[in-house]
Each structure stands twice: as C-alpha cells, then as structure tokens.
PDB file of N, CA and C in Angstrom:
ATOM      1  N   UNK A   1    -145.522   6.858 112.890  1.00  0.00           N
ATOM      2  CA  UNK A   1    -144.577   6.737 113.997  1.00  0.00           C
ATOM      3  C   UNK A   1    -145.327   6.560 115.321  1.00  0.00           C
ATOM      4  N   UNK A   2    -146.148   7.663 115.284  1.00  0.00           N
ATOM      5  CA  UNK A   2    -146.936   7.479 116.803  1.00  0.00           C
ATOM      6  C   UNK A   2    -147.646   6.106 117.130  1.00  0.00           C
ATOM      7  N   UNK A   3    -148.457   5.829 115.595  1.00  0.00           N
ATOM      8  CA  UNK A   3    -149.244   4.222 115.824  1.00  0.00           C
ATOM      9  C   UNK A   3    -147.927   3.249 116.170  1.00  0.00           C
ATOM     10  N   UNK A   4    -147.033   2.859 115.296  1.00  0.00           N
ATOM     11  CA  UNK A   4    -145.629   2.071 115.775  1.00  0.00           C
ATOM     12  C   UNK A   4    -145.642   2.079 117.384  1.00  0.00           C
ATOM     13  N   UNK A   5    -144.819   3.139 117.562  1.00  0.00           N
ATOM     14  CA  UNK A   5    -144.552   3.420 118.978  1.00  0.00           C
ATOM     15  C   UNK A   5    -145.805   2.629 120.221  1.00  0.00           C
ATOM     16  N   UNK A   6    -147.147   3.022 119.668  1.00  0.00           N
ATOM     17  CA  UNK A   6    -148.421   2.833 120.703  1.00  0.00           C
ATOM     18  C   UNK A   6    -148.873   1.161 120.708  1.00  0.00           C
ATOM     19  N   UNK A   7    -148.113   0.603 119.656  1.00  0.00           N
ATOM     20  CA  UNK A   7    -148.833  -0.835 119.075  1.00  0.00           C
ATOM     21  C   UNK A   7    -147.027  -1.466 120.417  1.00  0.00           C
ATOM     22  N   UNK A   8    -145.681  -0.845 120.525  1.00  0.00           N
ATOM     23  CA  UNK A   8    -144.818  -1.271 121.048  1.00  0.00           C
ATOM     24  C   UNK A   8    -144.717  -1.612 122.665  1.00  0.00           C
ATOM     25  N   UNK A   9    -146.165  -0.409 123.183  1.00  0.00           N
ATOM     26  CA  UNK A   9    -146.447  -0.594 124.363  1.00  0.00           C
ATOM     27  C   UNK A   9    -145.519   0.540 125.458  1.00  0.00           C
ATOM     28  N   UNK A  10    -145.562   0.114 126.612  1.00  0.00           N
ATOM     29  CA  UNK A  10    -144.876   1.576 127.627  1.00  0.00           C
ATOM     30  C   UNK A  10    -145.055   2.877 127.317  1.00  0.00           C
ATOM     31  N   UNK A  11    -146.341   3.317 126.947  1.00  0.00           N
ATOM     32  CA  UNK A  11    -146.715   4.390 126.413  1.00  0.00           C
ATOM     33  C   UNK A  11    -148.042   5.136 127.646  1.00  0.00           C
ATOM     34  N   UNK A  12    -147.477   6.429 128.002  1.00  0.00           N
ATOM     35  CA  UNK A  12    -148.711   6.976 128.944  1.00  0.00           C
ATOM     36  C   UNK A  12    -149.044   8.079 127.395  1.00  0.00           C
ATOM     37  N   UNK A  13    -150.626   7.931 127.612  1.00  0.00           N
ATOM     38  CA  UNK A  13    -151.454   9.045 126.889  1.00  0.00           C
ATOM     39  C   UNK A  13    -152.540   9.736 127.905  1.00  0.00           C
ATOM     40  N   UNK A  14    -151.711  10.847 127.859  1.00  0.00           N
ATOM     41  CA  UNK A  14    -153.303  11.572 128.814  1.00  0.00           C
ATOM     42  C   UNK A  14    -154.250  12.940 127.724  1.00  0.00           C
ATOM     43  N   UNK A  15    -155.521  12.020 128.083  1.00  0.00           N
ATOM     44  CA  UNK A  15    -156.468  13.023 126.957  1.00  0.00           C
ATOM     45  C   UNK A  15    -157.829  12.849 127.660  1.00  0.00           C
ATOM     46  N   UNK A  16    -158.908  13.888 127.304  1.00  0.00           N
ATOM     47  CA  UNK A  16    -159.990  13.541 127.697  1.00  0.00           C
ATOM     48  C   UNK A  16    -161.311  12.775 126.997  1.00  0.00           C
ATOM     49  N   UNK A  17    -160.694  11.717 126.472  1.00  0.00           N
ATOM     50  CA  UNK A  17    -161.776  11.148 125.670  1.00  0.00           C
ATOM     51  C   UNK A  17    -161.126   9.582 125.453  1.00  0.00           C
ATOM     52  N   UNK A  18    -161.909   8.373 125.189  1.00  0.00           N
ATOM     53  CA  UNK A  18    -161.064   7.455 124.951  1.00  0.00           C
ATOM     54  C   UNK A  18    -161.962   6.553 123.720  1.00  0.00           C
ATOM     55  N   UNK A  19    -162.882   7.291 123.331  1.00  0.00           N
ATOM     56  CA  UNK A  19    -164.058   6.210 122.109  1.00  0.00           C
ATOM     57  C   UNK A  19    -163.232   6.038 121.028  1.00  0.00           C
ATOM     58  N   UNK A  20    -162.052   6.672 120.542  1.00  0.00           N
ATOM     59  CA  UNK A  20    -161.174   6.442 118.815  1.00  0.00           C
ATOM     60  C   UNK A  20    -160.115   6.125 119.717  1.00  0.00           C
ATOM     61  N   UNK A  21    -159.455   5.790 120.421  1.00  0.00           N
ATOM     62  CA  UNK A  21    -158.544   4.548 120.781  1.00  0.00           C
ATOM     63  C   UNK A  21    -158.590   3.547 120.629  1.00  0.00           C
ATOM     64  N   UNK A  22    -157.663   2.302 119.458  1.00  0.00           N
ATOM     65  CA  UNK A  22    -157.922   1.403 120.305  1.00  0.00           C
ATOM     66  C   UNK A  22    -157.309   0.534 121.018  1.00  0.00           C
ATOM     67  N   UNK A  23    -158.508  -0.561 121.078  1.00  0.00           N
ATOM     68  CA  UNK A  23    -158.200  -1.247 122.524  1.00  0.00           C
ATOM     69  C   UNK A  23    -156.572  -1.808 122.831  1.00  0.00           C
ATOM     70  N   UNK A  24    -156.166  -2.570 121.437  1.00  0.00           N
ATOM     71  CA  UNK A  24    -154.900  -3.007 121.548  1.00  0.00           C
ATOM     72  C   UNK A  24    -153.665  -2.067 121.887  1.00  0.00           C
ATOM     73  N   UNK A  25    -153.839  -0.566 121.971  1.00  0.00           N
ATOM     74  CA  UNK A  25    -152.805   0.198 122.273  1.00  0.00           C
ATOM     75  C   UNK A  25    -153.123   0.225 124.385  1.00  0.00           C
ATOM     76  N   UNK A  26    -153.734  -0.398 124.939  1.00  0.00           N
ATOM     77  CA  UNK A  26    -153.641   0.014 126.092  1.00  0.00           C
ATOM     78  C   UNK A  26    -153.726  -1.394 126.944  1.00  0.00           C
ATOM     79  N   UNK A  27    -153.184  -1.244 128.024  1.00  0.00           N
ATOM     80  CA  UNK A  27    -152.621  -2.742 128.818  1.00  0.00           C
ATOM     81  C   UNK A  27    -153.173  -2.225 130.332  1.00  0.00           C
ATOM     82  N   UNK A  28    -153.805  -1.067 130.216  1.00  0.00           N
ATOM     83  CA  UNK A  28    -154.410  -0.262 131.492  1.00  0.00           C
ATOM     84  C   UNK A  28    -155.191   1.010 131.148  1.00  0.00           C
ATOM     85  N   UNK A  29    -155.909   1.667 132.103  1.00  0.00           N
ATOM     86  CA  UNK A  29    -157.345   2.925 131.667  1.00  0.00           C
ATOM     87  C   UNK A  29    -157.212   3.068 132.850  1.00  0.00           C
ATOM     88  N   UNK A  30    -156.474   4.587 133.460  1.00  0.00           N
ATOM     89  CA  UNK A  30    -157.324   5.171 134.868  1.00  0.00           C
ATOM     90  C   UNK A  30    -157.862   6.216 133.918  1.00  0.00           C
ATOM     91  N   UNK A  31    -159.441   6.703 134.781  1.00  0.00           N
ATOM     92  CA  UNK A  31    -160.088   8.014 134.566  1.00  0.00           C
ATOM     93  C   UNK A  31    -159.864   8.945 135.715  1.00  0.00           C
ATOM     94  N   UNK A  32    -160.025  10.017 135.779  1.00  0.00           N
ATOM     95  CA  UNK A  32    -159.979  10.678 137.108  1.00  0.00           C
ATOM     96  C   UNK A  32    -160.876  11.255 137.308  1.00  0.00           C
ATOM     97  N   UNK A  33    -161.330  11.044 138.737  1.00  0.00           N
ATOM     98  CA  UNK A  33    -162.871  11.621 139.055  1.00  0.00           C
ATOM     99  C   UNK A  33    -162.374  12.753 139.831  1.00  0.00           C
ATOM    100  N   UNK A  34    -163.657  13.639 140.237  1.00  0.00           N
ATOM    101  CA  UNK A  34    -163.231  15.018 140.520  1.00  0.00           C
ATOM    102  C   UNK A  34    -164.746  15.080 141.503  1.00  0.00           C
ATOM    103  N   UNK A  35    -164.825  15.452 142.946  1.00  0.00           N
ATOM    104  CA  UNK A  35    -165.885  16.237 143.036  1.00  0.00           C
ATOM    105  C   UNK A  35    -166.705  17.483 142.320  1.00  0.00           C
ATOM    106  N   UNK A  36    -168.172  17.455 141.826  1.00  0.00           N
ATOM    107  CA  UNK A  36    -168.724  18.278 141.334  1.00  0.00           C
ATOM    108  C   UNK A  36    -168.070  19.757 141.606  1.00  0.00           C
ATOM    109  N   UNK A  37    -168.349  20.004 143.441  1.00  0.00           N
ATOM    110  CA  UNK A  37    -167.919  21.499 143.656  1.00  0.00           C
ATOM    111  C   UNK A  37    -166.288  21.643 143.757  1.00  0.00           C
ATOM    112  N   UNK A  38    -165.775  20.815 143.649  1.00  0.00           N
ATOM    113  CA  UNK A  38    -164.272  21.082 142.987  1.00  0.00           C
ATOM    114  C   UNK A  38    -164.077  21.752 142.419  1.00  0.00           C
ATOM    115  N   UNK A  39    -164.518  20.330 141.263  1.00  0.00           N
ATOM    116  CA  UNK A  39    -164.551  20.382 139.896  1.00  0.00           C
ATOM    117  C   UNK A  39    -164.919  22.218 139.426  1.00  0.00           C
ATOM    118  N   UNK A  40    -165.915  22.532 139.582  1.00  0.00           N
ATOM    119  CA  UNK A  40    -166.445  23.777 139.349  1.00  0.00           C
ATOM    120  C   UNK A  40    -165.938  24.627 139.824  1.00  0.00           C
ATOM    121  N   UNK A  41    -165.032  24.591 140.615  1.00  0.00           N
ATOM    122  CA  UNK A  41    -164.266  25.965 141.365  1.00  0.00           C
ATOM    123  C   UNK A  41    -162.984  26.067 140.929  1.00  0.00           C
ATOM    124  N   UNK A  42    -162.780  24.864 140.216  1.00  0.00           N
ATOM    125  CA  UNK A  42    -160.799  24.670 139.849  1.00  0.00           C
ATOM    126  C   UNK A  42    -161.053  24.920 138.105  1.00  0.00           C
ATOM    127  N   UNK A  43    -162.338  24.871 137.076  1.00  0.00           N
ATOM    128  CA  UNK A  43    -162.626  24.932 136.317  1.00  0.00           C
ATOM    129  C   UNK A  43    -162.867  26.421 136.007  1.00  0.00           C
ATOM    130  N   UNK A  44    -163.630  27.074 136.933  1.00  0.00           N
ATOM    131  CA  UNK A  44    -163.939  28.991 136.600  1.00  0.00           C
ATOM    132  C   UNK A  44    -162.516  29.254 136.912  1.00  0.00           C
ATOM    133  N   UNK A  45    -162.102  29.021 138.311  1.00  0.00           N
ATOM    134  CA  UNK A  45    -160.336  29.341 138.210  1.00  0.00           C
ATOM    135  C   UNK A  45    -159.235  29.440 137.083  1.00  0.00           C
ATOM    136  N   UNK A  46    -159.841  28.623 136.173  1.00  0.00           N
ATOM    137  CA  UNK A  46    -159.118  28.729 135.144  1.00  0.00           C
ATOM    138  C   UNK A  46    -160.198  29.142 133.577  1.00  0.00           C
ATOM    139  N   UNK A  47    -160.862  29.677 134.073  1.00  0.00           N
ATOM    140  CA  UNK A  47    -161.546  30.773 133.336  1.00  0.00           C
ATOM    141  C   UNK A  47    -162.655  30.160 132.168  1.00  0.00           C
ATOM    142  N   UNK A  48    -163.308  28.775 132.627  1.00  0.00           N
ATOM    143  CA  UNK A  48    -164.041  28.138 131.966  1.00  0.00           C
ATOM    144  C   UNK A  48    -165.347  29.110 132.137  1.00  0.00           C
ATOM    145  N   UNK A  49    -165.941  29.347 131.404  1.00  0.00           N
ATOM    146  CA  UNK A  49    -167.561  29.990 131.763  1.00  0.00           C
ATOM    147  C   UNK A  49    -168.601  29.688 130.736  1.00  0.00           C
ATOM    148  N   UNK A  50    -169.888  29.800 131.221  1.00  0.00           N
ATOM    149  CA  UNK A  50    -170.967  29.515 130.427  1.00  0.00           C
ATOM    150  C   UNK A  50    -171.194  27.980 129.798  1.00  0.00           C
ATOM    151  N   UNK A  51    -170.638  27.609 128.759  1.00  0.00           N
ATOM    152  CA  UNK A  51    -171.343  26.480 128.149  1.00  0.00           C
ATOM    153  C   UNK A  51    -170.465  25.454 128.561  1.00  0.00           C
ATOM    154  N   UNK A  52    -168.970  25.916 128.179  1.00  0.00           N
ATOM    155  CA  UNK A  52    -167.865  24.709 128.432  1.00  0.00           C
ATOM    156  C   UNK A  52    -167.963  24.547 129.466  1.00  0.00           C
ATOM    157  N   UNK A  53    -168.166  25.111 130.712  1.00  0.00           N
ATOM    158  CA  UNK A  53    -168.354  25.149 132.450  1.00  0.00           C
ATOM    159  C   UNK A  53    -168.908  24.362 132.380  1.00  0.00           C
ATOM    160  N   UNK A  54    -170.562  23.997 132.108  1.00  0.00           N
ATOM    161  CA  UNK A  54    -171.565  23.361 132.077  1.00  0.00           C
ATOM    162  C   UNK A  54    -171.215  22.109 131.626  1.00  0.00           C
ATOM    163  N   UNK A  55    -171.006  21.887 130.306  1.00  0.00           N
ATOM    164  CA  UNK A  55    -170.228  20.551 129.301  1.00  0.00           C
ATOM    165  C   UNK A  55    -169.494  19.713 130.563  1.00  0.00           C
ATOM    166  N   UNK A  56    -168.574  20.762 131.263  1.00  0.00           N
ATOM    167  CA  UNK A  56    -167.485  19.709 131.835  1.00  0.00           C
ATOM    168  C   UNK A  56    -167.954  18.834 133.056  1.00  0.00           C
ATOM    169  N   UNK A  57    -169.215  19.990 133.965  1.00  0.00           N
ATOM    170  CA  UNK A  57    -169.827  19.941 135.315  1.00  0.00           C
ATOM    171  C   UNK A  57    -170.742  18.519 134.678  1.00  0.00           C
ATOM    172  N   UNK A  58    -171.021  18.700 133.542  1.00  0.00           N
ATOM    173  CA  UNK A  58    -172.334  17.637 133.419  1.00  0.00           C
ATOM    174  C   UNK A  58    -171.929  16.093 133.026  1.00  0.00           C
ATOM    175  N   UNK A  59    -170.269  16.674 132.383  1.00  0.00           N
ATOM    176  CA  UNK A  59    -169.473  15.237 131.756  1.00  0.00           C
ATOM    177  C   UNK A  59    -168.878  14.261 133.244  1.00  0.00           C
ATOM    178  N   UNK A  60    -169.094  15.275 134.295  1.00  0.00           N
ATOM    179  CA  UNK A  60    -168.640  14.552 135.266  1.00  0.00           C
ATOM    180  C   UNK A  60    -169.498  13.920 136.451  1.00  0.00           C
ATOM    181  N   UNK A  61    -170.833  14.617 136.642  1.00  0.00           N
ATOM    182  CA  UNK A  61    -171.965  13.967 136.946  1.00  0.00           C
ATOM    183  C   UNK A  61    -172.366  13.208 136.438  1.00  0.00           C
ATOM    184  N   UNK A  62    -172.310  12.489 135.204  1.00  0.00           N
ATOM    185  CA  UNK A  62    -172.948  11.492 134.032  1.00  0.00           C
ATOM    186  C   UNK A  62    -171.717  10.487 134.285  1.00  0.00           C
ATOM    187  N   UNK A  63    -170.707  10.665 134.875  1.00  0.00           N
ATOM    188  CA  UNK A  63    -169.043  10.045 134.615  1.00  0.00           C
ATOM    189  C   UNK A  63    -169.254   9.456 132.861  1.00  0.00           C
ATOM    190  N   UNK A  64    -169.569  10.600 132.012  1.00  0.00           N
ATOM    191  CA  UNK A  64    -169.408  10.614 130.769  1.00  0.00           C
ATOM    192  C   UNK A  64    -167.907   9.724 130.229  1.00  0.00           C
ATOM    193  N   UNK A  65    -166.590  10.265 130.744  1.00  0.00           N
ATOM    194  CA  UNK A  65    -165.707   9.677 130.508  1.00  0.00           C
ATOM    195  C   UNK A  65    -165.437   8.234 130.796  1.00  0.00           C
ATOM    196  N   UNK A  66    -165.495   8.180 132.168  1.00  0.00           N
ATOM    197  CA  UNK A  66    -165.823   6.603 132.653  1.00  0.00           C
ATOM    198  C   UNK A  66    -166.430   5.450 132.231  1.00  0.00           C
ATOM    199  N   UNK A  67    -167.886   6.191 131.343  1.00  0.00           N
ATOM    200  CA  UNK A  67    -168.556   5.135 130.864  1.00  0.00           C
ATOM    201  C   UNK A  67    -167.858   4.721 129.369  1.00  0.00           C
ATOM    202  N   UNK A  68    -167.521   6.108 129.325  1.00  0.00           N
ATOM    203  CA  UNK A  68    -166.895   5.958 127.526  1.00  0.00           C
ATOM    204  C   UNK A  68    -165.793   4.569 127.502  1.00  0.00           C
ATOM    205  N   UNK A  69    -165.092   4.752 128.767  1.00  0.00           N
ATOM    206  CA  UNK A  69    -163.820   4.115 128.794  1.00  0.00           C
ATOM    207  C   UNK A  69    -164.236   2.638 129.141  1.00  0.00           C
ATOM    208  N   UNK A  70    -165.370   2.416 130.126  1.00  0.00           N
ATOM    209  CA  UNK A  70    -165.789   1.112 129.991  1.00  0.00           C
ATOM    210  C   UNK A  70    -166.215   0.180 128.739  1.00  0.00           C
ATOM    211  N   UNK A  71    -167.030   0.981 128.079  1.00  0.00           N
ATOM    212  CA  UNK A  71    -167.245   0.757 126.626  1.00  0.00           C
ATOM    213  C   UNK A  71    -166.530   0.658 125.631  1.00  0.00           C
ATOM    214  N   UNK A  72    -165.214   1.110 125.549  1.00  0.00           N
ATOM    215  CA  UNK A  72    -164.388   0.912 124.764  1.00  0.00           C
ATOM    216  C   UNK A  72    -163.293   0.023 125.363  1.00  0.00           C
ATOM    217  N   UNK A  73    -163.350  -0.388 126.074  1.00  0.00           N
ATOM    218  CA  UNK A  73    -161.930  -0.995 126.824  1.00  0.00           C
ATOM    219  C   UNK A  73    -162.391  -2.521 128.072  1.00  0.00           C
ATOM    220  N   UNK A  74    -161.792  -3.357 128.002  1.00  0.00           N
ATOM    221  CA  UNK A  74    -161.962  -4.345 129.125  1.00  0.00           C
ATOM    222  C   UNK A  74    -162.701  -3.331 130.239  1.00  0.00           C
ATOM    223  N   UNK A  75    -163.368  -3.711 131.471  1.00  0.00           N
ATOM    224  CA  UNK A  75    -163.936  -3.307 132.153  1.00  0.00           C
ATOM    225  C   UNK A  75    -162.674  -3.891 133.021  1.00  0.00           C
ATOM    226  N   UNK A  76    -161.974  -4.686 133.152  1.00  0.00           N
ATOM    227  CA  UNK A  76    -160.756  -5.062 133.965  1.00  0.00           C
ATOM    228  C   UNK A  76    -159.392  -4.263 134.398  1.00  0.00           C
ATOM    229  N   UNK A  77    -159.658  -3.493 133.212  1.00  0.00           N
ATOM    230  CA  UNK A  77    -158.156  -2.555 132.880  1.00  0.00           C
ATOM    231  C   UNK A  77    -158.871  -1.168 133.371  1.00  0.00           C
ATOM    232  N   UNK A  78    -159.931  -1.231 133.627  1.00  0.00           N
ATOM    233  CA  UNK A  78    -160.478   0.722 133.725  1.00  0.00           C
ATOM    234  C   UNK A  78    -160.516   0.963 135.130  1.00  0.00           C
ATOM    235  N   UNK A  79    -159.965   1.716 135.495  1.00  0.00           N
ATOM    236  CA  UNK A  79    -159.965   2.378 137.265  1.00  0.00           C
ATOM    237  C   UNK A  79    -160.460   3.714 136.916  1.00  0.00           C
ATOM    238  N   UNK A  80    -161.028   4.095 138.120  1.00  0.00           N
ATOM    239  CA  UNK A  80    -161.304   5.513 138.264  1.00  0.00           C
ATOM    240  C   UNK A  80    -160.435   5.740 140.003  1.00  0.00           C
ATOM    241  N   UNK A  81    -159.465   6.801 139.723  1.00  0.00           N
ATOM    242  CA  UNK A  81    -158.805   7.168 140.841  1.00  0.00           C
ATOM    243  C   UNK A  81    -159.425   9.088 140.888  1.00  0.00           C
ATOM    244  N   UNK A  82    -159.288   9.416 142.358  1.00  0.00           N
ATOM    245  CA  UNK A  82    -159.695  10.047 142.842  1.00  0.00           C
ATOM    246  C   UNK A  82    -158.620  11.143 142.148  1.00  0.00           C
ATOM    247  N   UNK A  83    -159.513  12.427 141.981  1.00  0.00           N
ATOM    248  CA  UNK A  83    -158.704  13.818 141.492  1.00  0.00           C
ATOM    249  C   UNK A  83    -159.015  15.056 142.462  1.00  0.00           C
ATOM    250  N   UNK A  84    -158.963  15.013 143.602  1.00  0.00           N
ATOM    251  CA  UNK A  84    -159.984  16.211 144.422  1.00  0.00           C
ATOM    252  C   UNK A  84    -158.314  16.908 145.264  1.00  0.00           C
ATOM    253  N   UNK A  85    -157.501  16.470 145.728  1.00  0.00           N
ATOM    254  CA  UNK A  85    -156.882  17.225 146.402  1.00  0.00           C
ATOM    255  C   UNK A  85    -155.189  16.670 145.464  1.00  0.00           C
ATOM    256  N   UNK A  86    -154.037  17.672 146.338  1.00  0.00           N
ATOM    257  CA  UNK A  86    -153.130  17.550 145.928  1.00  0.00           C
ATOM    258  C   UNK A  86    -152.429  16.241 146.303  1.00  0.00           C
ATOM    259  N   UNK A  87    -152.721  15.812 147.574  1.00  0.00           N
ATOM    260  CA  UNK A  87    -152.910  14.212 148.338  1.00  0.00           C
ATOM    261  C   UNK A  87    -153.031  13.213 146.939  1.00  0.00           C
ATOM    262  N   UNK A  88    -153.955  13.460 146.908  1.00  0.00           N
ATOM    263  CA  UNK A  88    -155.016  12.797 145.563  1.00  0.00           C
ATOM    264  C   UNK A  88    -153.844  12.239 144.202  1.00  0.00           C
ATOM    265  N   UNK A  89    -153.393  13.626 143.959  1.00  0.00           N
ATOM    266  CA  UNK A  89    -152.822  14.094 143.099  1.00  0.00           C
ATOM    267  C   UNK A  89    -151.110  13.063 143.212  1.00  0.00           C
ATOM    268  N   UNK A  90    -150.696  13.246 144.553  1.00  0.00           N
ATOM    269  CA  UNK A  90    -149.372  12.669 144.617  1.00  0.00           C
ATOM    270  C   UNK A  90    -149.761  10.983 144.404  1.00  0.00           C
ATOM    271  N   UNK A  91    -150.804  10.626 145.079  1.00  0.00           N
ATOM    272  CA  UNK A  91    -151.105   9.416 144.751  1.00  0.00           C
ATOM    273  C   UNK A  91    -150.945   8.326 144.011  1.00  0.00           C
ATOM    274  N   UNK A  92    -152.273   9.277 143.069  1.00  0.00           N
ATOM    275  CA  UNK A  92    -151.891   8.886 141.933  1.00  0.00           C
ATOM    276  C   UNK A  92    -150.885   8.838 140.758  1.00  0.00           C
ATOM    277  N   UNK A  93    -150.056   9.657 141.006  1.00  0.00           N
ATOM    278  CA  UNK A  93    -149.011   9.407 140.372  1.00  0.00           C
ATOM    279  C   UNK A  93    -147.544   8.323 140.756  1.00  0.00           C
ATOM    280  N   UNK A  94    -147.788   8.023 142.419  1.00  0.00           N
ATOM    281  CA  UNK A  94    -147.209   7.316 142.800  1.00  0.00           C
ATOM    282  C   UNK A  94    -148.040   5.820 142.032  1.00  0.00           C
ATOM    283  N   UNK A  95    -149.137   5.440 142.061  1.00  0.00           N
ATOM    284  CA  UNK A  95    -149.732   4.565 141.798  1.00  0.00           C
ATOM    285  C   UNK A  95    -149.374   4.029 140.131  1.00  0.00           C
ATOM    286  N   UNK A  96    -149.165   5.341 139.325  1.00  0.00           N
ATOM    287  CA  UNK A  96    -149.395   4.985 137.907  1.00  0.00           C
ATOM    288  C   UNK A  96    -147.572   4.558 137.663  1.00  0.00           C
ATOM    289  N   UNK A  97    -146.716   5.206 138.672  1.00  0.00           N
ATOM    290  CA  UNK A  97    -145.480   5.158 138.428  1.00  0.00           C
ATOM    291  C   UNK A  97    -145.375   3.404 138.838  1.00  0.00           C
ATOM    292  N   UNK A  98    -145.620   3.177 140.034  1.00  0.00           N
ATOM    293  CA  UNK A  98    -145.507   1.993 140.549  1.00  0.00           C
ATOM    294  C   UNK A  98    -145.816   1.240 139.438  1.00  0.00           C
ATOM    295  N   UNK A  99    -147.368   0.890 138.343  1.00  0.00           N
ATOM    296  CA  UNK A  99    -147.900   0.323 138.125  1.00  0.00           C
ATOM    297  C   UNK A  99    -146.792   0.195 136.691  1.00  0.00           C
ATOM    298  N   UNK A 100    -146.405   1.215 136.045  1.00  0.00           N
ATOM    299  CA  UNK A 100    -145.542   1.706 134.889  1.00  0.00           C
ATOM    300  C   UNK A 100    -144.329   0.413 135.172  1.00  0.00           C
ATOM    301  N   UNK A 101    -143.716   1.033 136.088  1.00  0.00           N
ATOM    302  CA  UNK A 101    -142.565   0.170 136.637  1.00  0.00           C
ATOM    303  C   UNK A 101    -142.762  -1.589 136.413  1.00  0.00           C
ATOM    304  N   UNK A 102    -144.056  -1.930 136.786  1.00  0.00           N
ATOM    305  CA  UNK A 102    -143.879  -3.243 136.816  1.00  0.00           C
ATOM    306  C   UNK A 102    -144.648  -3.486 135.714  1.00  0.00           C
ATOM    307  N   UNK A 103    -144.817  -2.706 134.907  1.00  0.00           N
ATOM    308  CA  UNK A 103    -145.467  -3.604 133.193  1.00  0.00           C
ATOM    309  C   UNK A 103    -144.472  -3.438 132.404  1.00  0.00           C
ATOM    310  N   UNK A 104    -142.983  -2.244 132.709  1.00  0.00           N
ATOM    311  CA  UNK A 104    -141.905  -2.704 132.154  1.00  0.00           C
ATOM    312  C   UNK A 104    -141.019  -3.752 132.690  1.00  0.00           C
ATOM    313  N   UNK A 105    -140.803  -4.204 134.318  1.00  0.00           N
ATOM    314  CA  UNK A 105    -140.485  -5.411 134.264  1.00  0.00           C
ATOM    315  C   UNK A 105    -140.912  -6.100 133.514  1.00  0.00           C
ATOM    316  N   UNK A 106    -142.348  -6.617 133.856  1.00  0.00           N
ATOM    317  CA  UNK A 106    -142.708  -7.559 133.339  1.00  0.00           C
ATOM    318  C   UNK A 106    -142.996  -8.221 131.370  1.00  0.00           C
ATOM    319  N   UNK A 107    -142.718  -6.758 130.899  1.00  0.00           N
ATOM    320  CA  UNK A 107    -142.790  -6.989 129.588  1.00  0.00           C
ATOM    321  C   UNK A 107    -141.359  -6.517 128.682  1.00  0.00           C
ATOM    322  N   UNK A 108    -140.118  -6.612 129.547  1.00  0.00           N
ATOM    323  CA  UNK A 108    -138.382  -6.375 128.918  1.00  0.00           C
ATOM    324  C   UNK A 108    -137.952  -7.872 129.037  1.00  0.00           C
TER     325      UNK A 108
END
C-alpha cells in the first residue's frame, strides 16, 4: 500500500536518512540544516547525551544527510533550507506548502 501510494506521488515523507529511497518516489528533497551550537543545545534539551549527541553534532558538520541526499537523488531536486529559529521554522513550511500546492496543480 505504502509503495502504491509513494509511486502515485503528493506524498510528504519526513525521516532522517534518504540512501533506501528511491529516486522515482520523489519530485523534490529539502534537508534541514541546523547551526552546530543550536543544534547541540536543542539536542541535550531533549535529553540526547554521550554518543548519540556526538553521532548527530558530527552528522551535521559533515552535512552527512545532505550529501546522502545528493547522492541518491538529482542534485536539482535537493535544497537545504535553514532549521535554526522558529522564523526558520514558519518558513519553511510556508515554502514546502507553497511548493506542495503547485505540484498538485500542476500534476491533477
């Protein structure tokens, strides 16, 4: 059902990884970047410590995800939008809504 549905298109997936996707389920790729000391203060806030802390601080200095997503996906379709404030935050969701909106015009 889920493959059906993802092969039909108008589908948001949010996850942190994108290498076993594939390409034909996506018509767009934002990643979200995060400042390091953000990142690390909104991460212990929510009670990350020791190794996973580290994993996440280092996946985002490397833009581990970013590259993943270039590599697996058109380099055309991949954005990286900003994740640091709540600004940020309304943004982008105005952006992905906007963008949503007109790939269902354009594909009903």
């Amino acid at each position: 059902l889920f493959r059906s549905q993802m092969c039909e298109g108008g589908m948001i997936i949010d996850y942190h990884g994108c290498d076993f996707f594939p390409e034909r389920w996506f018509q767009i790729v934002f990643v979200l970047r995060t400042d390091n000391t953000l990142l690390y203060d909104r991460l212990e806030g929510r009670g990350y410590k020791g190794k996973k802390l580290e994993e996440n601080i280092q996946c985002e200095i490397f833009q581990t995800i970013y590259e993943e997503a270039l590599e697996s996906y058109k380099k055309e379709i991949v954005y990286q939008l900003p994740s640091n404030t709540p600004e940020d935050l309304e943004r982008n969701v105005e952006q992905i809504t906007l963008w949503t909106q007109q790939w269902i015009k354009d594909n009903n």
